[in-house]
N, C-alpha and C. Protein backbone atom coordinates (compact mmCIF):
# COMPACT_ATOMS: atom_id res chain seq x y z
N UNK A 1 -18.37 -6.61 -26.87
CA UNK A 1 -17.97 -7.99 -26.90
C UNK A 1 -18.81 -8.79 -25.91
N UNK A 2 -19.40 -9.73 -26.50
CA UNK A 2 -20.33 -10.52 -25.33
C UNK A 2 -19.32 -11.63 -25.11
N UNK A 3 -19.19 -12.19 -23.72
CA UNK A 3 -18.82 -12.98 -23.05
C UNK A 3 -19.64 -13.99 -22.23
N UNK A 4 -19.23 -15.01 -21.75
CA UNK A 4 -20.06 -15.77 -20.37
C UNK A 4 -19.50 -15.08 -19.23
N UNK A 5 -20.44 -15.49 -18.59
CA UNK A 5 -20.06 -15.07 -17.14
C UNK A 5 -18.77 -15.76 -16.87
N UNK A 6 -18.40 -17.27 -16.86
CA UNK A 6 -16.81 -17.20 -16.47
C UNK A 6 -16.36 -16.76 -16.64
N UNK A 7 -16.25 -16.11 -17.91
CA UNK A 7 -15.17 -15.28 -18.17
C UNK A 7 -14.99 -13.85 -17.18
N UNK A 8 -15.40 -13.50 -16.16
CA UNK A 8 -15.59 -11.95 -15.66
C UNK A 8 -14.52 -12.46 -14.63
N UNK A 9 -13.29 -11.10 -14.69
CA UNK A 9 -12.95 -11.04 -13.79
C UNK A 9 -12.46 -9.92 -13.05
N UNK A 10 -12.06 -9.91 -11.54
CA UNK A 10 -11.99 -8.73 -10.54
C UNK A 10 -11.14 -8.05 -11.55
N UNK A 11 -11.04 -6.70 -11.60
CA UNK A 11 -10.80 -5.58 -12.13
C UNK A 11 -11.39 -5.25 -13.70
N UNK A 12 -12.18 -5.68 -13.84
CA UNK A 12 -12.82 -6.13 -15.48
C UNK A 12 -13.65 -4.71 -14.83
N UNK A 13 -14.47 -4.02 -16.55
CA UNK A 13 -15.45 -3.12 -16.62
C UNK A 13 -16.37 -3.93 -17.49
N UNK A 14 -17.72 -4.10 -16.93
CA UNK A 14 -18.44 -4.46 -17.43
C UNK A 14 -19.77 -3.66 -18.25
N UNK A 15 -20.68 -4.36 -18.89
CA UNK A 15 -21.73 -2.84 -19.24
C UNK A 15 -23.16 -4.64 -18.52
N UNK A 16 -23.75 -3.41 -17.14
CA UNK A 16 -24.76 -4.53 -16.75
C UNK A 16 -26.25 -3.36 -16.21
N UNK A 17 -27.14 -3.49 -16.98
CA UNK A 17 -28.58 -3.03 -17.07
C UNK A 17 -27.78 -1.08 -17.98
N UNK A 18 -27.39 -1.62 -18.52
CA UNK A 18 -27.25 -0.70 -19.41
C UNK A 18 -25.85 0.46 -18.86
N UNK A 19 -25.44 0.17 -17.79
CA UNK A 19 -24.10 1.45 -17.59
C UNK A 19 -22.87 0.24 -17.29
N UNK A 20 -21.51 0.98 -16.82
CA UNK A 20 -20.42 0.40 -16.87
C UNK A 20 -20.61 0.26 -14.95
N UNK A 21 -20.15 -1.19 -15.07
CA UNK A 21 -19.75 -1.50 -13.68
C UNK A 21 -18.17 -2.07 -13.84
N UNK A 22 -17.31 -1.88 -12.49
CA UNK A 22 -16.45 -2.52 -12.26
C UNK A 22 -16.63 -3.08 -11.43
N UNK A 23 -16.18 -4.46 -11.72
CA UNK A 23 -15.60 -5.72 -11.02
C UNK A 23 -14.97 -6.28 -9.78
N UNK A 24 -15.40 -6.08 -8.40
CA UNK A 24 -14.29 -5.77 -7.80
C UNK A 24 -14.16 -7.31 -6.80
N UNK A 25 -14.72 -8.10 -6.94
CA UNK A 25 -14.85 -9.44 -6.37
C UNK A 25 -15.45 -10.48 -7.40
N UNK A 26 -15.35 -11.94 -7.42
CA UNK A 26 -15.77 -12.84 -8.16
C UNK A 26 -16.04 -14.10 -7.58
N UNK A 27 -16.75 -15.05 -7.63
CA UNK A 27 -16.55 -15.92 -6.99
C UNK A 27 -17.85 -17.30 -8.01
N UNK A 28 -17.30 -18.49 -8.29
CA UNK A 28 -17.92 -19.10 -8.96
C UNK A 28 -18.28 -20.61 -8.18
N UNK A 29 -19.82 -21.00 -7.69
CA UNK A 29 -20.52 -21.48 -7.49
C UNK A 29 -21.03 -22.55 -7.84
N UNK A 30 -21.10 -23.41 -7.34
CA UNK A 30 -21.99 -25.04 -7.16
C UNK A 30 -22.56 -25.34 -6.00
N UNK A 31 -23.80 -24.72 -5.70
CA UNK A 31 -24.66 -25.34 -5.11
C UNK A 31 -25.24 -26.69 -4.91
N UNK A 32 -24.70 -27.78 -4.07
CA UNK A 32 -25.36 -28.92 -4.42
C UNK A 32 -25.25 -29.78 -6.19
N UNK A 33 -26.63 -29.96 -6.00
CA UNK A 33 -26.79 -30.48 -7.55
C UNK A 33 -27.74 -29.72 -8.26
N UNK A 34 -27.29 -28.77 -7.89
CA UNK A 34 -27.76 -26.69 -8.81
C UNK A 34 -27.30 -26.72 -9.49
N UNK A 35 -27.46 -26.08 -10.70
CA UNK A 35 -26.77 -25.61 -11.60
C UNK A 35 -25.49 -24.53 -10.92
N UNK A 36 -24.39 -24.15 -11.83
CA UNK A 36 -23.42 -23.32 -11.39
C UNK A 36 -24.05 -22.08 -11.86
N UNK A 37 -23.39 -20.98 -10.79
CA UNK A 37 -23.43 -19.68 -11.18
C UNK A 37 -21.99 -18.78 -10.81
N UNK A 38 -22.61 -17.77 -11.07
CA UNK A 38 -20.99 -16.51 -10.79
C UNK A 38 -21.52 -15.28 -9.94
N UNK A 39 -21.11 -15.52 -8.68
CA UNK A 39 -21.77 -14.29 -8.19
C UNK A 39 -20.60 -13.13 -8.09
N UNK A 40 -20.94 -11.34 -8.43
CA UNK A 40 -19.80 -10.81 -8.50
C UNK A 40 -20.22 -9.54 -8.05
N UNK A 41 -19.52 -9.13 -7.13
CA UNK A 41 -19.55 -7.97 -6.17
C UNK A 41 -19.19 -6.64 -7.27
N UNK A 42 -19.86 -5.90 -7.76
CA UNK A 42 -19.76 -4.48 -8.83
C UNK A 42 -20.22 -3.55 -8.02
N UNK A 43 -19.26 -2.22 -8.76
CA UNK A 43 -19.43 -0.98 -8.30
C UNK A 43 -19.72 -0.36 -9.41
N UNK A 44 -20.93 0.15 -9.76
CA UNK A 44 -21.52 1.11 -10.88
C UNK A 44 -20.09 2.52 -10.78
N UNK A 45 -19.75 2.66 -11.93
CA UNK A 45 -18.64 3.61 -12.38
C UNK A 45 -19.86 4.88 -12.62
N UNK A 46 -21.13 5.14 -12.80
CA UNK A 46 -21.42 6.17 -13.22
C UNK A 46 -22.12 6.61 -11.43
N UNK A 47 -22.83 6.00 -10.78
CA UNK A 47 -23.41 6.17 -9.22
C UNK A 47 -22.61 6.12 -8.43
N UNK A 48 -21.28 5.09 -8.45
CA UNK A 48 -20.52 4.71 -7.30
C UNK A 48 -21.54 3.94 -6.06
N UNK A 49 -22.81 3.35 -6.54
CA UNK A 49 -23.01 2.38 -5.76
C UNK A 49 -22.41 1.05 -5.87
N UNK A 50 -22.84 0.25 -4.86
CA UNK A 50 -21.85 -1.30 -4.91
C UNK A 50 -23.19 -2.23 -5.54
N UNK A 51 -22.98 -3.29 -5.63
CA UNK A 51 -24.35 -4.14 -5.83
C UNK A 51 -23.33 -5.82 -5.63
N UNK A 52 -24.29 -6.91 -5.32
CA UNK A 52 -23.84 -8.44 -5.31
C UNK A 52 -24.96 -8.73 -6.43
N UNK A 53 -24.48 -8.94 -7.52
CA UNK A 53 -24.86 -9.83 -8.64
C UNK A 53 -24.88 -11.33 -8.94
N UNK A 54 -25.78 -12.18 -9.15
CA UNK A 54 -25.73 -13.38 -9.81
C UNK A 54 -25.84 -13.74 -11.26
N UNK A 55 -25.00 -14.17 -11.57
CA UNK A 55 -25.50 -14.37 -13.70
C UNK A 55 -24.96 -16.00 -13.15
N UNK A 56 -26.24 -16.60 -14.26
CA UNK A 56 -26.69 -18.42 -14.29
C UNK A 56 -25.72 -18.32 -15.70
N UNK A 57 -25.21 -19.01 -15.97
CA UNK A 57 -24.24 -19.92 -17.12
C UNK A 57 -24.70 -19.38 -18.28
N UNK A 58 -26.12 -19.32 -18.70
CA UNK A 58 -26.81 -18.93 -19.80
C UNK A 58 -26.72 -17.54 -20.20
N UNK A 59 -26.19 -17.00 -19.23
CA UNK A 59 -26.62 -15.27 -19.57
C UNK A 59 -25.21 -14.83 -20.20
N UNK A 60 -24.96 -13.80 -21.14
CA UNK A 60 -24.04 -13.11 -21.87
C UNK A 60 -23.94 -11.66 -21.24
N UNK A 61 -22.52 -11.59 -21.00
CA UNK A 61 -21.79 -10.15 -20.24
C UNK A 61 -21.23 -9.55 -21.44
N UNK A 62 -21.36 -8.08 -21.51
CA UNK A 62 -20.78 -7.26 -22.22
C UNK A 62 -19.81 -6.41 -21.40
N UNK A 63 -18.34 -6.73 -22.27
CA UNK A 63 -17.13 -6.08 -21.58
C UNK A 63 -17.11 -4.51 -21.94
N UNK A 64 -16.62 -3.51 -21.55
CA UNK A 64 -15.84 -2.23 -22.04
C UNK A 64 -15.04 -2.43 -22.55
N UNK A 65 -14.87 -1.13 -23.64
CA UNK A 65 -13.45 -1.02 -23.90
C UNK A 65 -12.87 -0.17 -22.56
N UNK A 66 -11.82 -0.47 -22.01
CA UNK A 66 -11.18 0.45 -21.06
C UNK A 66 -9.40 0.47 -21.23
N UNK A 67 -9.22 1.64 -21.03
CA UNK A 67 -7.94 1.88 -20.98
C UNK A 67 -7.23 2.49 -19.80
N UNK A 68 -5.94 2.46 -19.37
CA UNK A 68 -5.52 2.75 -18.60
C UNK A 68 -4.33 3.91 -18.42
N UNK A 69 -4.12 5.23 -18.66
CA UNK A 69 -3.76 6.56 -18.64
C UNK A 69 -2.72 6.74 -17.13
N UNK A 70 -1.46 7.21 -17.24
CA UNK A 70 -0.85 7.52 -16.03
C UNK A 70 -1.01 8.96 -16.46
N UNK A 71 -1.32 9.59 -15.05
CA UNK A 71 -1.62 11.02 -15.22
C UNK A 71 -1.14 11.48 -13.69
N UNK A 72 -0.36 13.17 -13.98
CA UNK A 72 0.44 13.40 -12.69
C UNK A 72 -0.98 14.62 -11.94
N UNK A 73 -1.07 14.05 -11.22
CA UNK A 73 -2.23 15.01 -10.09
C UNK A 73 -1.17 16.25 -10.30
N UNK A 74 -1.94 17.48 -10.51
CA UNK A 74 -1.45 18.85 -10.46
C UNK A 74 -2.17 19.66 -9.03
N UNK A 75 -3.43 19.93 -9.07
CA UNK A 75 -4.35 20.61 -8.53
C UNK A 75 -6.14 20.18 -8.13
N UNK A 76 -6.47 20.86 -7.09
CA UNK A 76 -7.94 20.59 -6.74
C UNK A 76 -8.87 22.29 -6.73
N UNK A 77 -9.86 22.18 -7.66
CA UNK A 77 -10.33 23.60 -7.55
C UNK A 77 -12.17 23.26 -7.46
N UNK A 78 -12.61 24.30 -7.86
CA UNK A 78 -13.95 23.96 -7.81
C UNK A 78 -14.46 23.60 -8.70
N UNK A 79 -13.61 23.14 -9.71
CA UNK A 79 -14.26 22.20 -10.98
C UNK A 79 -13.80 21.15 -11.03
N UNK A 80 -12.95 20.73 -9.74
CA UNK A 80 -12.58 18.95 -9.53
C UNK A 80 -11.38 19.32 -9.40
N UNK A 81 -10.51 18.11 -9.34
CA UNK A 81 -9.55 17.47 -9.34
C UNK A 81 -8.99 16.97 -10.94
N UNK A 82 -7.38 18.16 -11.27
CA UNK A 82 -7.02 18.26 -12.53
C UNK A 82 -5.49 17.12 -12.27
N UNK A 83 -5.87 16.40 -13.30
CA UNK A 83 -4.71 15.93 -14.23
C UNK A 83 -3.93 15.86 -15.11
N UNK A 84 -2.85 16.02 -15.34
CA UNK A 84 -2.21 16.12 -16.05
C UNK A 84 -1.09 15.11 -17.26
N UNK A 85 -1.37 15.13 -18.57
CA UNK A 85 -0.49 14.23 -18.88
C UNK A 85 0.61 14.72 -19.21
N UNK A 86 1.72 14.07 -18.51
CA UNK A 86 3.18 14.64 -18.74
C UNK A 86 3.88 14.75 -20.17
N UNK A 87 3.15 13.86 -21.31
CA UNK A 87 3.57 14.05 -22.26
C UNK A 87 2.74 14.89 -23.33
N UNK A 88 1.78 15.22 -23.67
CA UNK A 88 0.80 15.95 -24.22
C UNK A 88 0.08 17.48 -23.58
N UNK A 89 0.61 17.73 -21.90
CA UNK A 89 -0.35 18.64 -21.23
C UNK A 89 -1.02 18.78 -21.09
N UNK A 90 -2.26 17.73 -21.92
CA UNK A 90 -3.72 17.62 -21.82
C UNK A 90 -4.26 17.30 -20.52
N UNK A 91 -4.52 18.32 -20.14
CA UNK A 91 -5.48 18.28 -18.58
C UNK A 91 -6.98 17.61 -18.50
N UNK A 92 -6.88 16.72 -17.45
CA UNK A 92 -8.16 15.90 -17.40
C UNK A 92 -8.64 15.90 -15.99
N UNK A 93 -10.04 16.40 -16.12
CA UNK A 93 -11.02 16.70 -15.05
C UNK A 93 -11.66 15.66 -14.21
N UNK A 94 -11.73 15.26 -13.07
CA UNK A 94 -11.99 14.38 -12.14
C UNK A 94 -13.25 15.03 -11.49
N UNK A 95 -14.32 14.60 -11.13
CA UNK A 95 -15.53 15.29 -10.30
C UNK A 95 -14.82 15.19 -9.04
N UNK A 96 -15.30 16.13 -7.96
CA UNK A 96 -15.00 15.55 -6.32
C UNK A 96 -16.02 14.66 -6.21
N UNK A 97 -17.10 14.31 -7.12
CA UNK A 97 -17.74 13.39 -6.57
C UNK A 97 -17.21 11.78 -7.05
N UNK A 98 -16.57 12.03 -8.13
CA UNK A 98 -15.96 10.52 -8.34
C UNK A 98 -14.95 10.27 -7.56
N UNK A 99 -14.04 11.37 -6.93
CA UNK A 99 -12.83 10.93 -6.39
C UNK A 99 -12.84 10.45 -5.08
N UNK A 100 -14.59 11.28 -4.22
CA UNK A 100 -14.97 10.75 -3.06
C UNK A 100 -13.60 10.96 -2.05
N UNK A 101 -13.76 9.60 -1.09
CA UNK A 101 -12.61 9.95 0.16
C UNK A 101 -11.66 9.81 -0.71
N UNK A 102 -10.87 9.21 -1.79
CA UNK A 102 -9.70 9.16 -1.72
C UNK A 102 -8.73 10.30 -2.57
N UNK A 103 -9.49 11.69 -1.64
CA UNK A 103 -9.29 13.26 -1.98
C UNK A 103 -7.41 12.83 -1.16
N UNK A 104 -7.80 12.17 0.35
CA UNK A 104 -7.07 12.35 1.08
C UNK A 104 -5.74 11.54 0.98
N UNK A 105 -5.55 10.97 -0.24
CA UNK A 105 -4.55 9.97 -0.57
C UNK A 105 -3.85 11.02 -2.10
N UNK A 106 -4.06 11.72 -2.53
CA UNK A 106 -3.67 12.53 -3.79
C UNK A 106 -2.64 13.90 -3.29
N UNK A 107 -1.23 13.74 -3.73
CA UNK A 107 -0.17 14.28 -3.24
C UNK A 107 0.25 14.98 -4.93
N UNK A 108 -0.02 16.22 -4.45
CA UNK A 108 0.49 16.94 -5.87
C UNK A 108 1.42 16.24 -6.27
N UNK A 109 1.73 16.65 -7.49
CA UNK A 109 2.87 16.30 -8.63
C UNK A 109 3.35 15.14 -8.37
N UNK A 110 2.52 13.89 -8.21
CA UNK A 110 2.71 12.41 -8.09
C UNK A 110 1.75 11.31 -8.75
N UNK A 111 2.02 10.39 -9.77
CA UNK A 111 0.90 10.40 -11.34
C UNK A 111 0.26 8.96 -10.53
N UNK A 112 -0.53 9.28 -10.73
CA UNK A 112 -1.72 7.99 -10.71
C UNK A 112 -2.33 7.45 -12.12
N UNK A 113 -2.62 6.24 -11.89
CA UNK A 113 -3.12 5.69 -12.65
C UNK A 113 -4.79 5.82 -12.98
N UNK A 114 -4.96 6.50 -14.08
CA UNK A 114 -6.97 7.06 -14.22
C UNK A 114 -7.64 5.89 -15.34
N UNK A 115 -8.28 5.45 -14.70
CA UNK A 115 -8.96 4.25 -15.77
C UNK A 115 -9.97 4.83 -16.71
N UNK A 116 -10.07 5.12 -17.83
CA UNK A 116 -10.62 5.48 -18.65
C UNK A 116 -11.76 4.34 -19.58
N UNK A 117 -13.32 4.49 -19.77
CA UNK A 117 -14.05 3.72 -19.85
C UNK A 117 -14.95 4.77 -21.39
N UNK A 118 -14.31 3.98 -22.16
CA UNK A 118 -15.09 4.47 -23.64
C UNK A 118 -14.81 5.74 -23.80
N UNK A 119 -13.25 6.21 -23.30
CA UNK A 119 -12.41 7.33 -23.41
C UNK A 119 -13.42 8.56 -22.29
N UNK A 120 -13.83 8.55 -21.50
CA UNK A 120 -14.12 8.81 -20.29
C UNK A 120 -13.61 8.38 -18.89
N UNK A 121 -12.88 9.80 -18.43
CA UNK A 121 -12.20 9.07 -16.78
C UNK A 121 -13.25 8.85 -15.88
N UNK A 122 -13.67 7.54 -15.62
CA UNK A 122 -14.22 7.10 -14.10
C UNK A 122 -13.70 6.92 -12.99
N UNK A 123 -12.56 6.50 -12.52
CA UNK A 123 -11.96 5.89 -11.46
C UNK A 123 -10.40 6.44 -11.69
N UNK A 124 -9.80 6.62 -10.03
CA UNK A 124 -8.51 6.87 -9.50
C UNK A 124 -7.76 5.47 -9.05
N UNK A 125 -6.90 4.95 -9.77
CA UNK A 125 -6.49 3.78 -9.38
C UNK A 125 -5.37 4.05 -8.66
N UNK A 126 -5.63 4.10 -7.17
CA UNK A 126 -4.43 4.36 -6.19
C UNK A 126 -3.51 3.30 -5.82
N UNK A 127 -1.78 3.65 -5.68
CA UNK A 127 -0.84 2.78 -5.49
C UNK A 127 -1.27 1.92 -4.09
N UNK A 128 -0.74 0.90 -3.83
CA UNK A 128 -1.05 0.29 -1.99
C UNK A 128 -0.31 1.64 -1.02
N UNK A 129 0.66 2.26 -1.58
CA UNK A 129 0.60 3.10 -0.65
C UNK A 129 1.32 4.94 -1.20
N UNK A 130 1.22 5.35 -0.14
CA UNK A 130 1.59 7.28 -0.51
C UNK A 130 2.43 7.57 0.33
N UNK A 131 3.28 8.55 -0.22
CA UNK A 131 4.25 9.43 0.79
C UNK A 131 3.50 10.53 0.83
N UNK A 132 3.06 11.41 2.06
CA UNK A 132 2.43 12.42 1.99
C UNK A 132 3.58 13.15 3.23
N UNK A 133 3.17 14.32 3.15
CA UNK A 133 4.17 15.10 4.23
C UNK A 133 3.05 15.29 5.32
N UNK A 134 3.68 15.48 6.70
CA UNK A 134 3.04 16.11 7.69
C UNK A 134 3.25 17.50 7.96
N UNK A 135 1.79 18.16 8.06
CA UNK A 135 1.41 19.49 7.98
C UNK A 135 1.26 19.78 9.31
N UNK A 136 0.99 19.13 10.64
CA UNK A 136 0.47 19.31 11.82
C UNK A 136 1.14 17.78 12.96
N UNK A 137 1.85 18.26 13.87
CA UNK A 137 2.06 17.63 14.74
C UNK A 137 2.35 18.01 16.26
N UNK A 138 1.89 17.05 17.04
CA UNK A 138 1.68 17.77 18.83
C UNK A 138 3.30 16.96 18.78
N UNK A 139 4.34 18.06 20.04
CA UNK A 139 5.51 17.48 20.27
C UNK A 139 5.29 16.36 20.82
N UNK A 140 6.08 15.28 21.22
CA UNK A 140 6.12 14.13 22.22
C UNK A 140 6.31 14.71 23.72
N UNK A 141 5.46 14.36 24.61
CA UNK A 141 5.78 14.56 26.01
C UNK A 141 7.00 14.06 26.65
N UNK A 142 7.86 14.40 27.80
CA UNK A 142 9.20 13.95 28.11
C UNK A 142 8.48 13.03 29.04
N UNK A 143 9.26 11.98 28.63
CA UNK A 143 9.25 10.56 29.56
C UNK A 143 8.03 10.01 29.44
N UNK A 144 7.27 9.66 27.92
CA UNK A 144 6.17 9.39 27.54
C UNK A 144 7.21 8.12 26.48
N UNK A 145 7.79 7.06 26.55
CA UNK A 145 8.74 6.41 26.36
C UNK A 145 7.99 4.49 26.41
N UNK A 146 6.43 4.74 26.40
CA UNK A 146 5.94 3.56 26.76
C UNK A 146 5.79 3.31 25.11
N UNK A 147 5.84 1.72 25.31
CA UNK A 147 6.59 1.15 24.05
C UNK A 147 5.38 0.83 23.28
N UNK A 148 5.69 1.40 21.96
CA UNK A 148 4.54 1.52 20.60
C UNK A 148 3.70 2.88 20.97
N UNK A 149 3.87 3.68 21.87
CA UNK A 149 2.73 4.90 22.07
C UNK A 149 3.07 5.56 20.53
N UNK A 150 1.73 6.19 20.43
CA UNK A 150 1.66 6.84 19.22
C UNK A 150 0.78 8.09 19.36
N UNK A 151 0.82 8.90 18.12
CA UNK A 151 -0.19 10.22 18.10
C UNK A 151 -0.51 10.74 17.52
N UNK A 152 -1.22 11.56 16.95
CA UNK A 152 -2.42 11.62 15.55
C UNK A 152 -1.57 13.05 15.38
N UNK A 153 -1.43 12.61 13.72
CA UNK A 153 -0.57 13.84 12.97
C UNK A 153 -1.31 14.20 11.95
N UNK A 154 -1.64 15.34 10.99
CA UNK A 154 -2.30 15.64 10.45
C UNK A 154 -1.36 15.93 9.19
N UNK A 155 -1.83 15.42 7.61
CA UNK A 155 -0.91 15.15 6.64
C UNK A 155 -1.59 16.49 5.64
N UNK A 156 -0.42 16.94 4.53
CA UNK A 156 -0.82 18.20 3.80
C UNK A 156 -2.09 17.94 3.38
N UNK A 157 -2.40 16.61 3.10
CA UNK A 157 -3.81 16.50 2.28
C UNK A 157 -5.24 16.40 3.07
N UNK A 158 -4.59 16.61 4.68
CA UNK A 158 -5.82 16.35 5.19
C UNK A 158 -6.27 15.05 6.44
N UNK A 159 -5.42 13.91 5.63
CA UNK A 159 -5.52 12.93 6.70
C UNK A 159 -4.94 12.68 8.04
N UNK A 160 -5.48 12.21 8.94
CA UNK A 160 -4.96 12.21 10.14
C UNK A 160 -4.98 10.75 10.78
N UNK A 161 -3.38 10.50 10.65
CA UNK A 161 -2.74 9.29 10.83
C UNK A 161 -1.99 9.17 12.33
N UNK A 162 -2.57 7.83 12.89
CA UNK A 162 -1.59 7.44 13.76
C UNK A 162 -0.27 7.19 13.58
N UNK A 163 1.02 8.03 14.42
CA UNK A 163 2.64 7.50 13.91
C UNK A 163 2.98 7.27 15.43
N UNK A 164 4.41 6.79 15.26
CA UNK A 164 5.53 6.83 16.26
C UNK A 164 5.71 8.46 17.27
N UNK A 165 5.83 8.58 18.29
CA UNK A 165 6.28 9.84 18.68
C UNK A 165 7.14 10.68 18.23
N UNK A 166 8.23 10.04 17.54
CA UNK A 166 9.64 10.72 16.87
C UNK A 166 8.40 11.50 15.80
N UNK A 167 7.55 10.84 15.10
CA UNK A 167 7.64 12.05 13.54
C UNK A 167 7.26 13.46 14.08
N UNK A 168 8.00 14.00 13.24
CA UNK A 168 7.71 15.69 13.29
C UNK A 168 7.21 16.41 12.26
N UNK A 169 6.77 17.90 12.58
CA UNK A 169 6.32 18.23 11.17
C UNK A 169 6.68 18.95 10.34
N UNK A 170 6.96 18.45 8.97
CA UNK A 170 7.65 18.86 7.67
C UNK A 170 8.02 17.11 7.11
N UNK A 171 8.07 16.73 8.48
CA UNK A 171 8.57 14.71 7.52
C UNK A 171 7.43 14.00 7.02
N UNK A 172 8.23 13.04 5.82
CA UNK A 172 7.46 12.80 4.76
C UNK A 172 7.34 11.28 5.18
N UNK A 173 5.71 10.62 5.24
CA UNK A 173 5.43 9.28 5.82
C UNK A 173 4.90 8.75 4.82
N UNK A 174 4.90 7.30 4.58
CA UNK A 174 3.95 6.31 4.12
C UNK A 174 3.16 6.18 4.56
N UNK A 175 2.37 6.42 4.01
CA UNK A 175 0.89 5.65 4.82
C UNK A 175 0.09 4.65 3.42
N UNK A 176 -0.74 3.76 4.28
CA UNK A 176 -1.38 2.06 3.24
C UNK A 176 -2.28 3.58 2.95
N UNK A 177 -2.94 3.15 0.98
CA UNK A 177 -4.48 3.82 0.77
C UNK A 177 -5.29 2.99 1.13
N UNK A 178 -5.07 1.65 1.63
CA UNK A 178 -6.05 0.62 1.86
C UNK A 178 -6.84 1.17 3.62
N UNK A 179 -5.90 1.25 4.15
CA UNK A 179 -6.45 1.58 5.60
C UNK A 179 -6.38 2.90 5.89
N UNK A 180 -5.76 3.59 5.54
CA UNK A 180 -4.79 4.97 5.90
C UNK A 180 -3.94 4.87 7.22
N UNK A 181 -3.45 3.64 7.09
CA UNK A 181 -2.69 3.59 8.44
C UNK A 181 -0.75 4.01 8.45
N UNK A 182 -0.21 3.69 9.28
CA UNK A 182 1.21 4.36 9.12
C UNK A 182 2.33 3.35 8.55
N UNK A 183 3.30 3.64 7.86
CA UNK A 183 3.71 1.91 7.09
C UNK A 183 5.11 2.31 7.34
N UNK A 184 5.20 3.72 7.92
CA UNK A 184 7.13 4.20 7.96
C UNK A 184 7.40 5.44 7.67
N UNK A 185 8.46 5.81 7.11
CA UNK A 185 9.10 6.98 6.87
C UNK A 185 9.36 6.87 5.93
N UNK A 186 9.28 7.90 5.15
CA UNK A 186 9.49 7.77 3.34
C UNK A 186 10.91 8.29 3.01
């Protein structure tokens, strides 16, 4: 489907110098007494590089078809990161290289959303945030009571989050996927 450039927007898959990019910023332009343009921050779905793009009014964007799949994370082996659909069992393969850092945000048997691009999974569309359990924690020192102190806990998946002194380990925390920071107790 060819489009104008207004039309593009943040979370869109696009097809630009021949592969699929997603969309992940937009922003539309008047320079003076310039002509308008659309400049738009893309992340190539097949490299996972970023790029800042300009398209002038005249130029035609070709959209994807893309779809969007909830699939329950099962397992991580040496052929990626497997998914599962809860209604069919059809298991779907993730590279570790597409899933990159956000290995450390994926909590077994909890479904994420996999964006699928011309029935190919590219991308892990993670919630704003995760309950993960803590696997590793130092006790609190006695009479260490100074207000907001905190201390690096280490979560089943790996990450290591600043909390409160109270958490212990076996308890299950929120943490943002945006920052990996601490958001509470789950």
């Amino acid at each position: 489907m060819a489009a104008s450039p207004t039309d593009i927007r943040k979370g869109q898959v696009i097809i630009y110098q021949g592969q699929p990019y997603l969309v992940l910023e937009v922003m539309h332009r008047t320079p003076g007494n310039l002509r308008s343009f659309v400049q738009a921050t893309m992340r190539n779905l097949v490299t996972g590089a970023s790029t800042a793009t300009k398209f002038r009014s005249s130029d035609t964007i070709e959209s994807c078809h893309t779809e969007t799949q909830r699939l329950e994370f099962s397992y991580a082996d040496d052929e990626g990161f497997h998914f599962l659909n809860p209604e069919t069992f059809e298991d779907t393969i993730l590279s570790a290289k597409l899933i990159g850092d956000q290995k450390v945000y994926l909590v077994e048997n909890s479904t994420y959303d996999i964006l699928f691009v011309n029935e190919k999974p590219v991308q892990v569309q993670l919630p704003a945030s995760v309950e993960i359990e803590v696997a590793e924690a130092a006790e609190a020192i006695r009479g260490d009571t100074v207000s907001g102190a905190q201390k690096p806990v280490t979560t089943v998946t790996g990450l290591v989050v600043q909390v409160p002194l109270f958490i212990k380990k076996g308890e299950r925390i929120k943490v943002s996927t945006n920052d990996g920071s601490y958001l509470g107790r789950a």
